[in-house]
Protein backbone atom coordinates (compact mmCIF):
# COMPACT_ATOMS: atom_id res chain seq x y z
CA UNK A 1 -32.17 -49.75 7.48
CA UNK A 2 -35.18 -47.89 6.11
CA UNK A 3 -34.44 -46.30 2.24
CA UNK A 4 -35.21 -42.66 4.20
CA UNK A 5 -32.49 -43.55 7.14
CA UNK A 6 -29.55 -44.15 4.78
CA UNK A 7 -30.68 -41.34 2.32
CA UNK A 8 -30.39 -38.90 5.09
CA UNK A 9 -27.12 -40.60 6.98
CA UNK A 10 -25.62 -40.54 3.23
CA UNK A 11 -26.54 -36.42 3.18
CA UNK A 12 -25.03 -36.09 6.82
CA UNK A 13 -21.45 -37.63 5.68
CA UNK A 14 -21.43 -35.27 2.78
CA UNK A 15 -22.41 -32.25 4.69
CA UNK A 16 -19.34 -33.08 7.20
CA UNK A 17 -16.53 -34.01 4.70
CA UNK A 18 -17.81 -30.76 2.83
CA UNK A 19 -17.41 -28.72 5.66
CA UNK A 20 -13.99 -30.03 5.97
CA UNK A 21 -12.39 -29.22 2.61
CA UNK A 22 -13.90 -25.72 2.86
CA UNK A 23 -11.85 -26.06 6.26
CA UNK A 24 -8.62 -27.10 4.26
CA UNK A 25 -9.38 -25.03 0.97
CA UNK A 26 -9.10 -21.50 2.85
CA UNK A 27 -5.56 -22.09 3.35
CA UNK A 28 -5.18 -18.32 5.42
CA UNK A 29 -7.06 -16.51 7.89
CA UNK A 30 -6.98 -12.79 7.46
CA UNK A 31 -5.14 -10.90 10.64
CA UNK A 32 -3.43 -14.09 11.79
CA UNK A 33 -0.42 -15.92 10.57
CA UNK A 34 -1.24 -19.78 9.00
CA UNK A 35 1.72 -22.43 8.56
CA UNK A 36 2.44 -24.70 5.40
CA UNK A 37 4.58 -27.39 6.87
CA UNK A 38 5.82 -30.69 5.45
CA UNK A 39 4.31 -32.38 8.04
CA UNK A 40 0.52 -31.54 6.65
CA UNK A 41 1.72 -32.01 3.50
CA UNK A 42 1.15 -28.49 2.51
CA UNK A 43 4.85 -28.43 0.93
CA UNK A 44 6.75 -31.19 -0.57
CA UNK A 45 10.25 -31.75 1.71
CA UNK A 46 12.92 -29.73 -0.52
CA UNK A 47 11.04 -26.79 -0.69
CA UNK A 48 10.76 -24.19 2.29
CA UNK A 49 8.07 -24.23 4.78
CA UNK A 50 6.68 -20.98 5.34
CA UNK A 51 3.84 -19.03 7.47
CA UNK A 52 2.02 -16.23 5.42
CA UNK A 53 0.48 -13.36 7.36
CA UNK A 54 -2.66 -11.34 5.49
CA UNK A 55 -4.36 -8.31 6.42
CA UNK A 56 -7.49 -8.35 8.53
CA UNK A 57 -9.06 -6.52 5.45
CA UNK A 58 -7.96 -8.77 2.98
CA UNK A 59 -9.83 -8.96 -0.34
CA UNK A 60 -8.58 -11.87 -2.52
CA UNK A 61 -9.65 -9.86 -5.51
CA UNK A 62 -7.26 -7.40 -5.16
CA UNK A 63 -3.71 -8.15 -5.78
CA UNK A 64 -0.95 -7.40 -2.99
CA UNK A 65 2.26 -6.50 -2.12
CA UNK A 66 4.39 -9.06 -0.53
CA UNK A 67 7.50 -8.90 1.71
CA UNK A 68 9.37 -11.95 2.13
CA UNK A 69 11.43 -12.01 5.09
CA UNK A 70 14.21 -14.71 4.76
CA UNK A 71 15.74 -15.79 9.00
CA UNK A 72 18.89 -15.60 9.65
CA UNK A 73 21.59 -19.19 10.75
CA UNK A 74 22.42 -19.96 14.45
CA UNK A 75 20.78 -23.64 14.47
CA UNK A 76 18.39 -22.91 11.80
CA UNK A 77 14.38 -23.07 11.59
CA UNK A 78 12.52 -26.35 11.26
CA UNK A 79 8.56 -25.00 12.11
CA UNK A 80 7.29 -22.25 10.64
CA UNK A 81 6.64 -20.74 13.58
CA UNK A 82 10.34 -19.85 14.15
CA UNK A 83 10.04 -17.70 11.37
CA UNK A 84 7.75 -15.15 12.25
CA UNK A 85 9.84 -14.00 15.36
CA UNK A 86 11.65 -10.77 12.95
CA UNK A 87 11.09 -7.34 12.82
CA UNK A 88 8.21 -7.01 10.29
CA UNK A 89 6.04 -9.70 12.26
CA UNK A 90 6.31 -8.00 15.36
CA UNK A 91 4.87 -4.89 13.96
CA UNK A 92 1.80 -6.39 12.83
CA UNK A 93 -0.43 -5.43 15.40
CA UNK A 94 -4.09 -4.09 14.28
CA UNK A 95 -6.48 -3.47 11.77
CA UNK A 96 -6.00 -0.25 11.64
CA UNK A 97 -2.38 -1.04 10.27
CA UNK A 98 -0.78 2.51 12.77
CA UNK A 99 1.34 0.50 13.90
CA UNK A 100 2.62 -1.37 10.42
CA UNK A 101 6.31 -0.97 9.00
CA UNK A 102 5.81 1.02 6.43
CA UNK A 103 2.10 2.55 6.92
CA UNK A 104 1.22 5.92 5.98
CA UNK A 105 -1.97 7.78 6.57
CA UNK A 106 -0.74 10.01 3.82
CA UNK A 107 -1.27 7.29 0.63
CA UNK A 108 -4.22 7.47 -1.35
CA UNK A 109 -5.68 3.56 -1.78
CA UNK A 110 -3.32 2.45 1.34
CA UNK A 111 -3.53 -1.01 2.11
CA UNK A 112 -2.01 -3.59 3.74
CA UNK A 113 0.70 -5.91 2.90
CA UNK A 114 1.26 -10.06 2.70
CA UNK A 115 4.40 -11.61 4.99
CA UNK A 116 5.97 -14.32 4.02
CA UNK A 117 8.34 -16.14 6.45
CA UNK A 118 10.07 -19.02 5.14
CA UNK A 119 12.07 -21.37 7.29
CA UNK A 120 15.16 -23.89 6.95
CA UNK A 121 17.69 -25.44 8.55
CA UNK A 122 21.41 -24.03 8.65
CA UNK A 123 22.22 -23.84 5.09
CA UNK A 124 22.37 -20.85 2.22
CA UNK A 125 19.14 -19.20 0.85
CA UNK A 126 18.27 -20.58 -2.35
CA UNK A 127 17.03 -18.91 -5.52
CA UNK A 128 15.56 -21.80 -7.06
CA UNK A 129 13.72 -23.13 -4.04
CA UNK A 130 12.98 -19.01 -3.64
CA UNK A 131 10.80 -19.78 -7.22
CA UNK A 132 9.13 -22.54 -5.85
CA UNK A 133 8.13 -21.06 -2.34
CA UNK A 134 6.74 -17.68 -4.81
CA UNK A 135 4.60 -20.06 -7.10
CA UNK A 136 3.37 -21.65 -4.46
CA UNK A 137 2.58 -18.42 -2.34
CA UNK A 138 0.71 -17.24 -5.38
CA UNK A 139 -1.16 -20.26 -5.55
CA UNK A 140 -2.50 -19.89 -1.97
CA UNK A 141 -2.93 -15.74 -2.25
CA UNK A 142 -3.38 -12.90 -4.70
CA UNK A 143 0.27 -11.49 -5.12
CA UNK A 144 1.01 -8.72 -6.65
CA UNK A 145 4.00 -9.68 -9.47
CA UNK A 146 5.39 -6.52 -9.61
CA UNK A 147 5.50 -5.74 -6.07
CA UNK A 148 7.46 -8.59 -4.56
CA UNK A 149 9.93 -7.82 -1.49
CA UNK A 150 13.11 -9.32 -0.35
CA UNK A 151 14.44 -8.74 2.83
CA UNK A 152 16.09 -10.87 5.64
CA UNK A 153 19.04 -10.55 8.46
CA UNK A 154 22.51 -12.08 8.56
CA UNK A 155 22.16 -15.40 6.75
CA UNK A 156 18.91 -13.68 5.52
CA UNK A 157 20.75 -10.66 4.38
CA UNK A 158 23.21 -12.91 1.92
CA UNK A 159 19.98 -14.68 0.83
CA UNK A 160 18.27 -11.40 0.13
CA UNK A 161 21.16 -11.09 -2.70
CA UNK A 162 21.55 -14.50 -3.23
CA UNK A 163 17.38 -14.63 -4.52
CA UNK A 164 18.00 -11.64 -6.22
CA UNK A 165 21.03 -12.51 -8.23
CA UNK A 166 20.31 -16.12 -8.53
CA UNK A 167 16.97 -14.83 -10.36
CA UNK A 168 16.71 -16.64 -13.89
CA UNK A 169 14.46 -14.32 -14.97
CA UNK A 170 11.47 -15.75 -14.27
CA UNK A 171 10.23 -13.51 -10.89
CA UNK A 172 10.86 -9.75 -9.89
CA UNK A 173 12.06 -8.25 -7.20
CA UNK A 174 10.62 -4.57 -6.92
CA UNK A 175 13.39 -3.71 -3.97
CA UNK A 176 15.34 -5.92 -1.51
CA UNK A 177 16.94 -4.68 1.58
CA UNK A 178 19.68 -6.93 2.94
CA UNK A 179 20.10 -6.42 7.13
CA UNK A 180 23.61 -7.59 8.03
CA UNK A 181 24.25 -9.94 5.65
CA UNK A 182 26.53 -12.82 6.26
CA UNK A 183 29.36 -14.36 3.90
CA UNK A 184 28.61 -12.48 0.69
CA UNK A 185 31.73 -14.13 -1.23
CA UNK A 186 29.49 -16.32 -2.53
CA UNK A 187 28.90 -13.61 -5.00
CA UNK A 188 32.17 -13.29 -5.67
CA UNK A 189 32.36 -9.94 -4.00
CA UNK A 190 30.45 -8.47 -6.44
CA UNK A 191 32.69 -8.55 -9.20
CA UNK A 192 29.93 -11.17 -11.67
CA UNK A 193 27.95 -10.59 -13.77
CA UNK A 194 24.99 -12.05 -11.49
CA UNK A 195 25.19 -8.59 -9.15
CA UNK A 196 24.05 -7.05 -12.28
CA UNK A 197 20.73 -8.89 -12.69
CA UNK A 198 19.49 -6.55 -9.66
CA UNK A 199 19.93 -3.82 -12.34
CA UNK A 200 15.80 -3.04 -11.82
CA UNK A 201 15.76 -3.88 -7.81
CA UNK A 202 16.81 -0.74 -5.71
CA UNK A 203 18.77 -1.75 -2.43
CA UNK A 204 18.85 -0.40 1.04
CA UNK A 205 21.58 -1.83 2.27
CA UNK A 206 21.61 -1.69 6.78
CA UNK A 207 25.12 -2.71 8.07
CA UNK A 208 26.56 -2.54 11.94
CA UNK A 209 30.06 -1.39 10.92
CA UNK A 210 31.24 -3.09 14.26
CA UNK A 211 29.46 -6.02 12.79
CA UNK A 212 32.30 -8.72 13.64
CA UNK A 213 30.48 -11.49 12.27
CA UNK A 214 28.75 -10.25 9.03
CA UNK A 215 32.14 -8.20 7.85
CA UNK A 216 31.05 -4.67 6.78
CA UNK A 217 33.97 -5.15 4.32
CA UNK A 218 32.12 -7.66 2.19
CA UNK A 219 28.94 -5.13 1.40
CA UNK A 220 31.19 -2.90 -0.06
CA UNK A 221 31.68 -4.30 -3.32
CA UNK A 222 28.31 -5.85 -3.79
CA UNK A 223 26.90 -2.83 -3.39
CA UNK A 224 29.59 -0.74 -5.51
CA UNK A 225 28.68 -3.42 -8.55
CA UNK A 226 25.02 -2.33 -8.41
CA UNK A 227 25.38 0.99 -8.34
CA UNK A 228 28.22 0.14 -11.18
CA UNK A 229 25.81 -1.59 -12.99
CA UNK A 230 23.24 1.37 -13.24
CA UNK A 231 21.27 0.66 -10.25
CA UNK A 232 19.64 2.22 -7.42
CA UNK A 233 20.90 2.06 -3.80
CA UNK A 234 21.19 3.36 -0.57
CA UNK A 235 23.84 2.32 2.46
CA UNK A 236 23.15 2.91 5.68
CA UNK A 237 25.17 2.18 8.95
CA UNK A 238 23.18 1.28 11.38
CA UNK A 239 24.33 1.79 15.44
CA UNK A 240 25.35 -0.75 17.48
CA UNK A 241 28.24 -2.79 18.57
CA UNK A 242 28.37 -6.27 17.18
CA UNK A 243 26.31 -8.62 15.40
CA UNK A 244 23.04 -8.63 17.42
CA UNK A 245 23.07 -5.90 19.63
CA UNK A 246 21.46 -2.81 19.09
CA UNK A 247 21.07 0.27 21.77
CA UNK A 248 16.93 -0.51 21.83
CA UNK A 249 15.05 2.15 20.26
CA UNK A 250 17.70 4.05 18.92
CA UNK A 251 17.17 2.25 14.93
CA UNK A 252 13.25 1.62 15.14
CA UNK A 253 11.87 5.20 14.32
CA UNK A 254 14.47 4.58 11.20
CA UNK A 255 13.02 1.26 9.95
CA UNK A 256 9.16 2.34 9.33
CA UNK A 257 10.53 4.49 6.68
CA UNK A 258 12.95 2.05 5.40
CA UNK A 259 10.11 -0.55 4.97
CA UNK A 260 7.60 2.45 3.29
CA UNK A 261 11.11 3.02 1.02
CA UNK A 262 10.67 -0.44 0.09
CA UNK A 263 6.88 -0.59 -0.38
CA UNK A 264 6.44 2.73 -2.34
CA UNK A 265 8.82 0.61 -5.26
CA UNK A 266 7.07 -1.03 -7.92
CA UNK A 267 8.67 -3.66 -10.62
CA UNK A 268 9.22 -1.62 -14.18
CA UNK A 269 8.30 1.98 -13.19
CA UNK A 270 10.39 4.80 -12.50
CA UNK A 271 12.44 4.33 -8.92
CA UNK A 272 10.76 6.12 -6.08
CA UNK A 273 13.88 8.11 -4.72
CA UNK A 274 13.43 9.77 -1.02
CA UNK A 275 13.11 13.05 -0.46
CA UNK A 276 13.59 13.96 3.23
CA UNK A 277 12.75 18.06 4.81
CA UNK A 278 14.33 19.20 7.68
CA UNK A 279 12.36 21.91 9.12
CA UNK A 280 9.38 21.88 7.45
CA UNK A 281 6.93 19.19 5.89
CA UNK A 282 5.50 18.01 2.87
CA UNK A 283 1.93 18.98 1.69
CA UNK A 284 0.19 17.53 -1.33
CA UNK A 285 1.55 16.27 -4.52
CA UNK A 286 0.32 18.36 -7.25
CA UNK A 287 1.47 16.35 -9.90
CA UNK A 288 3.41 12.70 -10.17
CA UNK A 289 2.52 8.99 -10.18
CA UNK A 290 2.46 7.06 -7.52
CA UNK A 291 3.80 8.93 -4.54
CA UNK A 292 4.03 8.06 -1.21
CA UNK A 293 4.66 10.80 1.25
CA UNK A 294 5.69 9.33 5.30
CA UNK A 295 3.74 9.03 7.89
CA UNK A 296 4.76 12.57 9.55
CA UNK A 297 5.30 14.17 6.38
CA UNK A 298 9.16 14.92 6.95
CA UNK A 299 9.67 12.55 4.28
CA UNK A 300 8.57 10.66 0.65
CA UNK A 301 9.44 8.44 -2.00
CA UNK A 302 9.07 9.65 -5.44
CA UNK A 303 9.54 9.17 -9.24
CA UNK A 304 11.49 11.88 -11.20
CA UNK A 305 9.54 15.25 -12.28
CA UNK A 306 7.03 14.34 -9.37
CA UNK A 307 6.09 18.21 -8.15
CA UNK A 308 5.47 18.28 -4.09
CA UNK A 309 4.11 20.72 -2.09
CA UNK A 310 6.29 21.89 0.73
CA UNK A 311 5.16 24.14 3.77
CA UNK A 312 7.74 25.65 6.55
CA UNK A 313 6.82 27.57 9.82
CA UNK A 314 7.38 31.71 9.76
CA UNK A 315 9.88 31.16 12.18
CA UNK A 316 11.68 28.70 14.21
CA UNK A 317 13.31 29.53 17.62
CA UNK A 318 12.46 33.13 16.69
CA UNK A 319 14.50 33.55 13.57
CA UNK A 320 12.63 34.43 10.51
CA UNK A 321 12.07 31.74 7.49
CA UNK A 322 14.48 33.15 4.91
CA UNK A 323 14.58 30.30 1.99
CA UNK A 324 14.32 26.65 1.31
CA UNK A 325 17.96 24.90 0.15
CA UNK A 326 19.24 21.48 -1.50
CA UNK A 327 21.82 20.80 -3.99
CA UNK A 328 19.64 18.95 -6.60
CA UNK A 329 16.31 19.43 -8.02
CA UNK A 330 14.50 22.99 -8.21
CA UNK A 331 11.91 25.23 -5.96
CA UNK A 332 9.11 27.46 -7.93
CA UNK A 333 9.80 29.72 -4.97
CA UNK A 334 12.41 29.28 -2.43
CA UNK A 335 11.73 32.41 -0.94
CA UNK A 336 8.42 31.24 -0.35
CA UNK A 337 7.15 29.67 3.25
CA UNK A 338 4.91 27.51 1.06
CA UNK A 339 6.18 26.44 -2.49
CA UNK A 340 6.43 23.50 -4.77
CA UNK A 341 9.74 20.83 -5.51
CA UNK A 342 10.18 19.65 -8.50
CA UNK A 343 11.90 16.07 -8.04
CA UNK A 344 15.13 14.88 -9.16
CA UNK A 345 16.67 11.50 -10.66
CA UNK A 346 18.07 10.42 -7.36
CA UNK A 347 17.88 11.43 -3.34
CA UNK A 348 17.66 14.60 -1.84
CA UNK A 349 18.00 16.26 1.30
CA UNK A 350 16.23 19.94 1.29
CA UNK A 351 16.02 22.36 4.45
CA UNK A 352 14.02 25.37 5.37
CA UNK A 353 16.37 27.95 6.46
CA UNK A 354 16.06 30.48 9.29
CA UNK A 355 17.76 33.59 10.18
CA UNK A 356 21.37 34.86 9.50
CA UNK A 357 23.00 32.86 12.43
CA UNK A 358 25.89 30.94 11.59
CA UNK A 359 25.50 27.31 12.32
CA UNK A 360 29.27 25.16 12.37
CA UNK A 361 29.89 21.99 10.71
CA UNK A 362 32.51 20.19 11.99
CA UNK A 363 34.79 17.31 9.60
CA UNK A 364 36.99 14.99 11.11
CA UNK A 365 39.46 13.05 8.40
CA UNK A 366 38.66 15.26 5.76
CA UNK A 367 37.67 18.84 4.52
CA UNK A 368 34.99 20.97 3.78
CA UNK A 369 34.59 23.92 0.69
CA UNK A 370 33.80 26.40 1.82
CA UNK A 371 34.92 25.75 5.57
CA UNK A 372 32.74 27.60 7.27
CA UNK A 373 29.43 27.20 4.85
CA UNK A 374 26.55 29.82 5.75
CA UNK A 375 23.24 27.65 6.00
CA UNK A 376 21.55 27.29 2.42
CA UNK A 377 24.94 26.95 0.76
CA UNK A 378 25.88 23.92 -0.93
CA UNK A 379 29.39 22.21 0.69
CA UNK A 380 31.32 19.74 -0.55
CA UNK A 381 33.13 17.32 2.29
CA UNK A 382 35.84 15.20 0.73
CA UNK A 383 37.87 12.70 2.73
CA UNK A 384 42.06 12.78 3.45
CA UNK A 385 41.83 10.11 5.29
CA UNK A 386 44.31 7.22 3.59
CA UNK A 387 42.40 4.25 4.93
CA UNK A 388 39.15 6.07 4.53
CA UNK A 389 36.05 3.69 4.66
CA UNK A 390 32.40 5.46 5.38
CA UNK A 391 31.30 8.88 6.56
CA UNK A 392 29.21 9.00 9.97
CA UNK A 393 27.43 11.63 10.92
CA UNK A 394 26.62 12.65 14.22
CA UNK A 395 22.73 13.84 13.20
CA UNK A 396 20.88 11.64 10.87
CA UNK A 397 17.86 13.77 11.34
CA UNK A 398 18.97 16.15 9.37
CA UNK A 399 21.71 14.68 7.34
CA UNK A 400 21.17 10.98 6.41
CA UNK A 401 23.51 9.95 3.76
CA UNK A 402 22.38 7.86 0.92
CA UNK A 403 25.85 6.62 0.19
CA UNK A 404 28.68 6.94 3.00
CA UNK A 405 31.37 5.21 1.32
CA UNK A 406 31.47 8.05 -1.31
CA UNK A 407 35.24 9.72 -0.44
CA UNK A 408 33.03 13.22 -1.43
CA UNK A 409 29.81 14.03 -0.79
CA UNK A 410 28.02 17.41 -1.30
CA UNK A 411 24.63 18.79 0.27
CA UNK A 412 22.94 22.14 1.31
CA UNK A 413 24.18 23.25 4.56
CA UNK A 414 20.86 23.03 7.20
CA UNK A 415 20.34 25.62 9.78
CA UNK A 416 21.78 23.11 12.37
CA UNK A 417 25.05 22.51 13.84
CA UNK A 418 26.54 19.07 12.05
CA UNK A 419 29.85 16.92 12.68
CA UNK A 420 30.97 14.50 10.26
CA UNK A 421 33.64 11.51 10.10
CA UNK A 422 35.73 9.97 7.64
CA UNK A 423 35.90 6.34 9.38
CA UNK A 424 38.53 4.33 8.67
CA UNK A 425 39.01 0.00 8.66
CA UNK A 426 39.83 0.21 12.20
CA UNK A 427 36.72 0.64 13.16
CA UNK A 428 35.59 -2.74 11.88
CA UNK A 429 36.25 -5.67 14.34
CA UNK A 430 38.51 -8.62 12.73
């Protein structure tokens, strides 16, 4: 073969197996979901495969914030693509990221987020495999360290606490939110000192109290230790009537804010508590760091001192704005349709009031003071029932309660008719 010939048949077999490790070396495609499997050799066998999911707009010179969302048991995962069936996949849907868990139109610099969806077959969550699937997730894309998420559903919900309080220090967890965790003895119902090392990570905690598989009962104590410990949380009781089923539609206007709770959290800053309105909206923050106000304003997630803008209407059903209300934190004006909140150390509820109507609130199992609180007047519920376990309440619009298993709990009476219960154990299914 001519000197030329072999020259140029040389140049053609370099060209092709070039092409091909810039086919293997991009290792993601932006807007769709790519697998690391054992079979590829992608991941050694011991550690977790996984799919990763990046925005269409992805820049790998910025760094990102990444969810993990950890499957729950029945027979286990052995592909990748079992893992990406969940609740934060499914709302992936375009590049204009409306339609997102946790988007919000209203955050300067908004952009998307990284999913990671490990798999495995029936067996706990790990914390030290966790570490290995992280450093090799942040050897693949650009991860932000200090805004890593945990969350996952029944045997995902234990191994959203199991990766956080396995930690050994040497990854952070900016917030976790367990969904029906399974079987969390394995903490020794909270009682160790290994609860504690979530100290840093605020919670969300989302429980089915008629949850018969993933007992109610055993979130209890996990949670009480981090809040015990000095940490952050929130508990929420989410409707249905057993493990998996759910009245459809009822929860899923709830979990876009529950996933912007989680992604307005950053590792070694101040916590971003919520603030929700009821009757009126949020405007512009006129002074804080990072704030992240919801998609429809009625709610935002924000560091202590942070000073928000509020606006209310001039009437509503054609009563006359009178004042805005909460038990914690402080107004410039609250006689003013448009004023300023200065933001507490912890969640608030606040409410624009209207008119002198009396509005009733109703307590089952327990006892209000005063009993018949005007709207704008802070009431304190506490429980007499015995075998008292969580309050419910029969509006979550206006009254969502950041801790229900609190036997007293105290806000500004809203310009709405509410009905709360003290539930008791029986309610839980053995």
């Amino acid at each position: 073969m001519p000197l030329v010939k072999k020259i140029s048949l040389s140049l053609l077999v370099l060209s092709f197996s070039g092409v091909a490790r810039m086919v293997e070396a991009a290792d993601y495609t932006p807007g769709k979901f790519h697998n690391y499997t054992h079979a590829s050799g992608a991941v050694p066998k011991g550690d977790y495969q996984y799919s990763v999911y990046l925005p269409k707009d992805y820049d790998p010179k910025k760094s990102y914030p990444t969810v993990f969302y950890l499957h729950g048991g029945g027979k286990g995962r052995h592909h990748p693509d079992q893992g990406k069936r969940n609740m934060v996949a499914a709302r992936l849907f375009d590049s204009k990221r409306v339609t997102d868990a946790g988007y919000s139109r209203n955050v300067p610099d908004y952009f998307g987020y990284i999913l990671v969806s490990p798999v495995k077959p029936v067996a706990k969550w790990n914390a030290a495999v966790f570490k290995r699937l992280l450093v090799h997730v942040k050897s693949k894309v650009s991860v932000d360290e200090n805004r890593v998420y945990v969350t996952g559903f029944s045997m995902g919900g234990q191994g959203t606490w199991i990766v956080a309080c396995g930690n050994d220090g040497s990854y952070k967890i900016a917030a976790m939110m367990p969904l029906g965790a399974w079987g969390c003895r394995q903490v020794s119902r909270g009682n160790t000192p290994e609860t504690c090392k979530t100290l840093k990570t605020p919670v969300w905690v989302l429980h089915c109290p008629l949850d018969h598989v993933s007992k109610i009962s055993e979130q209890f104590p996990l949670f009480q230790s981090h809040l015990d410990c000095g940490g952050y949380g929130r508990f929420t009781m989410i409707p249905g009537r057993g493990h998996i089923s759910r009245p459809r539609g009822d929860d899923n206007e709830y979990f876009s804010m529950r996933m912007a709770w989680m992604l307005s959290q950053t590792y070694g800053t101040p916590f971003n508590y919520v603030l929700q309105v009821n009757d009126g909206r949020i405007g512009k923050v006129a002074h804080g760091d990072r704030p992240f106000t919801g998609d429809d304003r009625s709610y935002g997630f924000y560091e202590p001192a942070t000073k928000v803008n509020l606006t209310a209407s001039s009437q509503r059903d054609g009563k006359p704005f009178l004042k805005w209300a909460s038990d914690f934190g402080s107004f410039t004006e609250p006689s003013s349709i448009s004023t300023a909140f200065t933001m507490p150390a912890g969640d608030v509820g606040i409410s624009a009031i209207y008119g002198e109507q009396s509005y009733k609130l109703t307590v089952l199992g327990g006892k209000a003071e005063p009993a018949s609180p005007k709207p704008g007047q802070v009431v304190t519920v506490t429980t007499t029932n015995k075998d008292f376990r969580y309050w419910t309440t029969d509006n979550r619009k206006v009254l969502e309660l950041p801790n229900p298993t609190l036997r007293s709990i105290r806000f500004a009476m809203p310009s709405h008719n509410l009905n709360l219960d003290a539930r008791g154990s029986i309610h839980e299914r053995d």
